[in-house]
Protein backbone atom coordinates (compact mmCIF):
# COMPACT_ATOMS: atom_id res chain seq x y z
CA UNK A 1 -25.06 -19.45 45.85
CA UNK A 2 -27.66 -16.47 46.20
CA UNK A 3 -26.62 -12.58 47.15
CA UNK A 4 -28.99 -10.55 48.33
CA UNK A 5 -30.40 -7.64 45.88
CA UNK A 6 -28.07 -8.70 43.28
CA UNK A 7 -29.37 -9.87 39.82
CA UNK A 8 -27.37 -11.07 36.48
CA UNK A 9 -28.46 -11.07 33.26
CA UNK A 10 -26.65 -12.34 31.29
CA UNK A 11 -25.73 -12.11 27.04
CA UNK A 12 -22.80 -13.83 26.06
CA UNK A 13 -21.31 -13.65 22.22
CA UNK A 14 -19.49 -16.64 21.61
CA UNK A 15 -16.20 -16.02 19.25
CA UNK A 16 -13.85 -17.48 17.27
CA UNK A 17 -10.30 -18.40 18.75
CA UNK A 18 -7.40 -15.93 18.30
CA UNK A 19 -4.60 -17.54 20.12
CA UNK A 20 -2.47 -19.56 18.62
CA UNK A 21 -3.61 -22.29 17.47
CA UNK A 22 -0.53 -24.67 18.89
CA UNK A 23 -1.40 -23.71 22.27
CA UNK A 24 -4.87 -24.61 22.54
CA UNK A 25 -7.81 -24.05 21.34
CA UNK A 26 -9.19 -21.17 23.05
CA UNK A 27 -12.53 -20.17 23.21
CA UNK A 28 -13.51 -17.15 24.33
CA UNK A 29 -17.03 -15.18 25.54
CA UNK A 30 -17.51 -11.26 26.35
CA UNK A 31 -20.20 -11.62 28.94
CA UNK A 32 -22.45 -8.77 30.29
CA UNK A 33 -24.14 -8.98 33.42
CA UNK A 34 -25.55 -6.32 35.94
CA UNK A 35 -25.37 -6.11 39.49
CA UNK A 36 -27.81 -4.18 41.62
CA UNK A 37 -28.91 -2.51 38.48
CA UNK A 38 -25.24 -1.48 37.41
CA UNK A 39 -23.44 -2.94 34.13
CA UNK A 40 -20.41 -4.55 34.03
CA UNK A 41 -18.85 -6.89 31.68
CA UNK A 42 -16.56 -9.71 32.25
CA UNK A 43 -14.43 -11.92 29.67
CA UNK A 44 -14.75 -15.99 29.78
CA UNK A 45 -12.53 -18.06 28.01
CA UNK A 46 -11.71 -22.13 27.83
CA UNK A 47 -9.86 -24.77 25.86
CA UNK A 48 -12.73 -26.09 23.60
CA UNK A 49 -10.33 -28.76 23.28
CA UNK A 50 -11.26 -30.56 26.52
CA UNK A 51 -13.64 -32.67 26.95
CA UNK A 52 -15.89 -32.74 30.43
CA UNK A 53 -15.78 -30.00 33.59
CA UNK A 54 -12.40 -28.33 34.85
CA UNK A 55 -12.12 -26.12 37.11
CA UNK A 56 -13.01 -22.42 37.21
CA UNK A 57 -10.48 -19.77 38.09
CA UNK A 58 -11.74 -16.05 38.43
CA UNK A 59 -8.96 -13.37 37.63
CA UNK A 60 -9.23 -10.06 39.58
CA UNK A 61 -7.96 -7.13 37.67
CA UNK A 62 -5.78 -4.52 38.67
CA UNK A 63 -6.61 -0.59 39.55
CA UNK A 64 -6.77 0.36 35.93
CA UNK A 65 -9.57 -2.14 35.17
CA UNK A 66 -10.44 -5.01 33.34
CA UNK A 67 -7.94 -4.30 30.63
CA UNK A 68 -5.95 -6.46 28.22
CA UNK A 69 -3.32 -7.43 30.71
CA UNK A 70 -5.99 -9.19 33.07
CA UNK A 71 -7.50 -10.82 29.85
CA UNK A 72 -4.24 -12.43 28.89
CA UNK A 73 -4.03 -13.87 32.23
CA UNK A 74 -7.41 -15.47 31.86
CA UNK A 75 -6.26 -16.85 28.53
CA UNK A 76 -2.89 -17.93 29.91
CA UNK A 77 -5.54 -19.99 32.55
CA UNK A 78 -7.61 -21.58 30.14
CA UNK A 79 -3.89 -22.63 28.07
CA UNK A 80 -3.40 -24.45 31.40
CA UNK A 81 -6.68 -26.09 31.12
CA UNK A 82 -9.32 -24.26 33.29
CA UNK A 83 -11.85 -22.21 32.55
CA UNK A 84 -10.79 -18.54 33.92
CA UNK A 85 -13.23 -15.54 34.12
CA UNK A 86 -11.72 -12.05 34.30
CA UNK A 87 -14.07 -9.99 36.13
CA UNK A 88 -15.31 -6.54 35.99
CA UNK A 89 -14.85 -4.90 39.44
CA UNK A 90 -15.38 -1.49 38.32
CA UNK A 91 -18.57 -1.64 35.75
CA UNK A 92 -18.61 -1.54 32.18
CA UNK A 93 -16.36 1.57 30.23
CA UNK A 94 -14.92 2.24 33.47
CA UNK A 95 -11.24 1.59 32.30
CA UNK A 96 -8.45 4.25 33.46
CA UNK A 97 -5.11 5.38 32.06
CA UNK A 98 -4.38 7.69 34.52
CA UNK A 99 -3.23 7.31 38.31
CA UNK A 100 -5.89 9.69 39.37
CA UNK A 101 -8.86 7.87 37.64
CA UNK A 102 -7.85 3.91 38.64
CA UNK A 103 -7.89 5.90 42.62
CA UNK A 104 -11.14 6.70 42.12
CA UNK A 105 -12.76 3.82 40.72
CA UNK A 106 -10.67 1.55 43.27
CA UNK A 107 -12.40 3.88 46.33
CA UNK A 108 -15.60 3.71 44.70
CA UNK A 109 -14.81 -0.20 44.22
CA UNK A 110 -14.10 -0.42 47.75
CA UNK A 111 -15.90 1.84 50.12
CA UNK A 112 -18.79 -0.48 50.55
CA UNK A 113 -17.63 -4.69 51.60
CA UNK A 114 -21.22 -5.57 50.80
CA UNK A 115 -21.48 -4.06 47.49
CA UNK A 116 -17.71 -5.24 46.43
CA UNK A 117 -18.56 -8.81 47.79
CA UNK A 118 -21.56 -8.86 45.59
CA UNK A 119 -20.28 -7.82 42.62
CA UNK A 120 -17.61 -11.18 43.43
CA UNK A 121 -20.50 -12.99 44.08
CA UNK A 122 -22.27 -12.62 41.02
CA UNK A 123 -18.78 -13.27 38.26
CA UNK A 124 -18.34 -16.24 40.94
CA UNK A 125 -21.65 -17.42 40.10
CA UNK A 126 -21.63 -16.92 36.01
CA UNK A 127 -18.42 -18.74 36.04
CA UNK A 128 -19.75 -21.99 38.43
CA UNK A 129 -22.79 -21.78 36.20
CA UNK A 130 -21.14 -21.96 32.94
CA UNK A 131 -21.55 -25.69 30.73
CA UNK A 132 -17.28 -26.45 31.49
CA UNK A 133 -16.89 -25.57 35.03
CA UNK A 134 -16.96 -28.00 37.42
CA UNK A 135 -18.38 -25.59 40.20
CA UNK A 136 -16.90 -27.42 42.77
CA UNK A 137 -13.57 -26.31 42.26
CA UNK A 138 -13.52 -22.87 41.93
CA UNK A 139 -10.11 -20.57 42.92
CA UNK A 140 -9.24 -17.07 42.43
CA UNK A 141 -6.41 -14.81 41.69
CA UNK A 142 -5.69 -11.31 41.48
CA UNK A 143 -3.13 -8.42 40.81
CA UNK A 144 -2.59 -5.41 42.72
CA UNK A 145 -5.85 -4.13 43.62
CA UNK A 146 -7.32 -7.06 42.41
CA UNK A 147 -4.92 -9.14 44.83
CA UNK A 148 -6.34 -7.10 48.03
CA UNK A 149 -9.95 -8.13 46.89
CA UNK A 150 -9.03 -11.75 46.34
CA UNK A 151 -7.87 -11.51 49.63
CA UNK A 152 -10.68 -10.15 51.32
CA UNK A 153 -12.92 -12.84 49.57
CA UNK A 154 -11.13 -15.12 51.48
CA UNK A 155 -11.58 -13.21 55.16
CA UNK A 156 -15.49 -12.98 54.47
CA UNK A 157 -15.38 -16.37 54.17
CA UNK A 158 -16.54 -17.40 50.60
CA UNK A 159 -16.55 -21.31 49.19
CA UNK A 160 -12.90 -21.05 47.04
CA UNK A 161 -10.41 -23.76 46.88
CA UNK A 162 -8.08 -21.41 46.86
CA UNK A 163 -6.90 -17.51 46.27
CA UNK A 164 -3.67 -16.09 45.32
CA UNK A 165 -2.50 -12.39 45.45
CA UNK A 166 0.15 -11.28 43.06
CA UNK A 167 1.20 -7.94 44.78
CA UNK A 168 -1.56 -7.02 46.55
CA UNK A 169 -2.43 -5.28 49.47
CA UNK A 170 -1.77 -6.75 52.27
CA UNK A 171 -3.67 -5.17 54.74
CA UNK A 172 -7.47 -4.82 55.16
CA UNK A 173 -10.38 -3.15 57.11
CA UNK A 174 -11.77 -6.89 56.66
CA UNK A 175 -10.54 -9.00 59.71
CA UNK A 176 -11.29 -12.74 59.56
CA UNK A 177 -12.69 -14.48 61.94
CA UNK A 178 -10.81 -17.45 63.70
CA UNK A 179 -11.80 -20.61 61.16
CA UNK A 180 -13.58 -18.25 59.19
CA UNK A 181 -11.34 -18.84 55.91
CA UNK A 182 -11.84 -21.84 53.78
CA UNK A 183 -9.78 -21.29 51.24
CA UNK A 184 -5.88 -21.70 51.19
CA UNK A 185 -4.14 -18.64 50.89
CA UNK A 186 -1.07 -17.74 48.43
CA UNK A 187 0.34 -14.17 48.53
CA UNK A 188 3.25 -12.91 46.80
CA UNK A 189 4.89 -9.48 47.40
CA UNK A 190 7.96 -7.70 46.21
CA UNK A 191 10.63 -7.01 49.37
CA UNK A 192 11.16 -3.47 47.87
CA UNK A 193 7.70 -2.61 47.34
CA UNK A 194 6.82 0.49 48.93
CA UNK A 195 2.90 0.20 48.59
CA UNK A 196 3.66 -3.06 51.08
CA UNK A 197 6.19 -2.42 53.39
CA UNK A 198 7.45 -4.81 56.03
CA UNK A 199 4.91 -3.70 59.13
CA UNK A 200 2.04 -4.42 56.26
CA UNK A 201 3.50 -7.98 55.38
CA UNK A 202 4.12 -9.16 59.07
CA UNK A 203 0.90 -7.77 60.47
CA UNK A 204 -1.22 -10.03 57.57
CA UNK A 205 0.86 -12.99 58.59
CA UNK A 206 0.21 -12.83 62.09
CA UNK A 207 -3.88 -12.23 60.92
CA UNK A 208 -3.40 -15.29 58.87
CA UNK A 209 -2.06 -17.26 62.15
CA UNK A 210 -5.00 -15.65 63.88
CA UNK A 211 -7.46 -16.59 61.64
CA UNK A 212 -5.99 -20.94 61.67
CA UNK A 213 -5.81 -19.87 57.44
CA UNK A 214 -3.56 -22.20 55.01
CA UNK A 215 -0.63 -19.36 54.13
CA UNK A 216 1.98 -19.62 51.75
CA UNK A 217 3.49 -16.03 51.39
CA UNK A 218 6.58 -15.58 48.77
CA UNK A 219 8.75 -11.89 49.14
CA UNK A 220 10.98 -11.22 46.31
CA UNK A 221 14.34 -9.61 47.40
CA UNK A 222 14.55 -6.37 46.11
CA UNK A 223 10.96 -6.85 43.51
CA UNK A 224 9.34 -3.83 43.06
CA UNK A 225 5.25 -2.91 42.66
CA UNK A 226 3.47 -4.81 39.70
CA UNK A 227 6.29 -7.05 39.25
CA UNK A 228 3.99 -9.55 36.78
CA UNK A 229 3.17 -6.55 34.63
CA UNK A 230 5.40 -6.29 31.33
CA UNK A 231 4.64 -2.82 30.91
CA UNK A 232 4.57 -1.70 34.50
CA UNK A 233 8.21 0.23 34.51
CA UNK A 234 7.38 1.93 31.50
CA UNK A 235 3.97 3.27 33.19
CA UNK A 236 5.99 3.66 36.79
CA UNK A 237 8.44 6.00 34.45
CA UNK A 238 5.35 7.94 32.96
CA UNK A 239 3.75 8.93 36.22
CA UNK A 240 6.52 8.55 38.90
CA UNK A 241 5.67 5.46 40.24
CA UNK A 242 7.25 2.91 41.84
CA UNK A 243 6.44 0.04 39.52
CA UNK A 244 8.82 -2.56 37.93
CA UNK A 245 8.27 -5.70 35.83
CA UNK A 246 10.71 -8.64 37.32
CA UNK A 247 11.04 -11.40 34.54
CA UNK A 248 12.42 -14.07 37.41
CA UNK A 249 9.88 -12.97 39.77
CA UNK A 250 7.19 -12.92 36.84
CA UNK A 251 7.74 -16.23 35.56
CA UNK A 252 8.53 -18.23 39.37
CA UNK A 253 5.27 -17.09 41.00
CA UNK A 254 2.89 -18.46 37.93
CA UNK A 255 4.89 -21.36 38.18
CA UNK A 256 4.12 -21.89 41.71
CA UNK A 257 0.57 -20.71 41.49
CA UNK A 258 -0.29 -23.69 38.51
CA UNK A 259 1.32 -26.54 41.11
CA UNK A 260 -0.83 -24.61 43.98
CA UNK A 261 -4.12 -25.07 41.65
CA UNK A 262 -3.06 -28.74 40.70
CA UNK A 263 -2.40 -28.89 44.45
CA UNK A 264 -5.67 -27.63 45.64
CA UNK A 265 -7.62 -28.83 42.83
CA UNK A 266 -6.93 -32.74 43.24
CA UNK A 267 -8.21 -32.75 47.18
């Protein structure tokens, strides 16, 4: 796959597992890459344990950045037996700890389609590429913001197996075309989640129908914003937002979302 004025180069530093050692053994590799001139750095890790291609799963942080919470979800992938790439959305440094500062590298992120696709393009790419991936099967989930961009992958139309959106926004500026979305489509959302009300939730279903796209969309009675985040009602108390980790909700929807990749992945 080729994107237009976008170049990677590409220095990876192979490292030594952490994890523990009973759950697999992980292999992990800080990659730096540029697109359209602009650094970024993304974080690769696999089960060195298996033997032949798997496939690739790209992980889609939220509006803080590519922190440690998106890492862990890449290496809770890889326990599971794929290779998952968390991403750099924002470019490299660019990691916030305030409200104020994840706003304003999510506009930035954002304000252009062309320039966010391409910087999807290009982690899509370094992860088909890579020596375990089977490039053929390549999915990709997301969290919060990272959710609404997963989503919007999947209305411009790009080759996934699959995407899933772990409270993301719902709605977009990005409208798919009828039969323009290949990949199936798995959204959850918390039913008391202010930042995606009802209106939000019904109007992307009835785009989904619009668009002929494979929907499975889980609400979670009375789940707040950032419900898969263990810290997120610590940081909702610290800045007066409406965020809340949900253990059930948590722990059902990556459930769901590894028989939806063993689903997807065996067609």
């Amino acid at each position: 796959m080729t994107t237009t004025q976008t170049h990677a180069s590409i220095s990876a530093l192979l490292l030594t597992a952490f994890m523990n050692p009973a759950m697999a053994d992980l292999k992990s590799e800080t990659i730096e890459y540029t697109v359209n001139g602009d650094a970024f750095t993304g974080y690769l890790v696999y089960d060195d344990d298996l033997e032949g291609r798997r496939p690739g799963v790209l992980v889609v942080h939220e509006w803080w950045g590519q922190n440690d919470f998106a890492r862990q979800q890449a290496e809770r992938l890889a326990a599971e037996g794929y290779t998952a790439f968390a991403l750099d959305m924002y470019g490299t440094g660019k990691l916030a700890s305030h409200p104020d500062d994840a706003k304003k590298f999510m506009q930035a992120a954002t304000a252009d389609k062309q320039v966010m696709a391409a910087r999807f393009r290009t982690a899509m790419t370094l992860l088909q590429d890579h020596d375990t991936v089977d490039q053929n099967h390549i999915a990709a989930q997301g969290y919060c913001f990272g959710g609404a961009v997963v989503l919007n992958m999947a209305r411009l139309g790009l080759d996934l197996d699959g995407v899933v959106s772990f409270h993301g926004s719902l709605g977009s500026d990005i409208i798919a075309d009828p039969g323009a979305i290949s990949a199936r489509v798995l959204a959850y959302t918390g039913g008391a989640d202010p930042f995606v009300p009802v209106d939000q939730v019904t109007g992307f279903v009835s785009e989904m129908v619009t668009a002929r796209a494979d929907l499975t969309l889980v609400s979670f009675p009375g789940v707040k914003h950032a419900f898969t985040v263990p810290n997120a009602t610590a940081t909702g108390a610290k800045f007066g937002l409406p965020l809340a980790y949900d253990k059930d909700a948590a722990e059902r929807s990556w459930q769901d979302t590894m028989a939806f990749y063993r689903t997807i992945f065996e067609q």
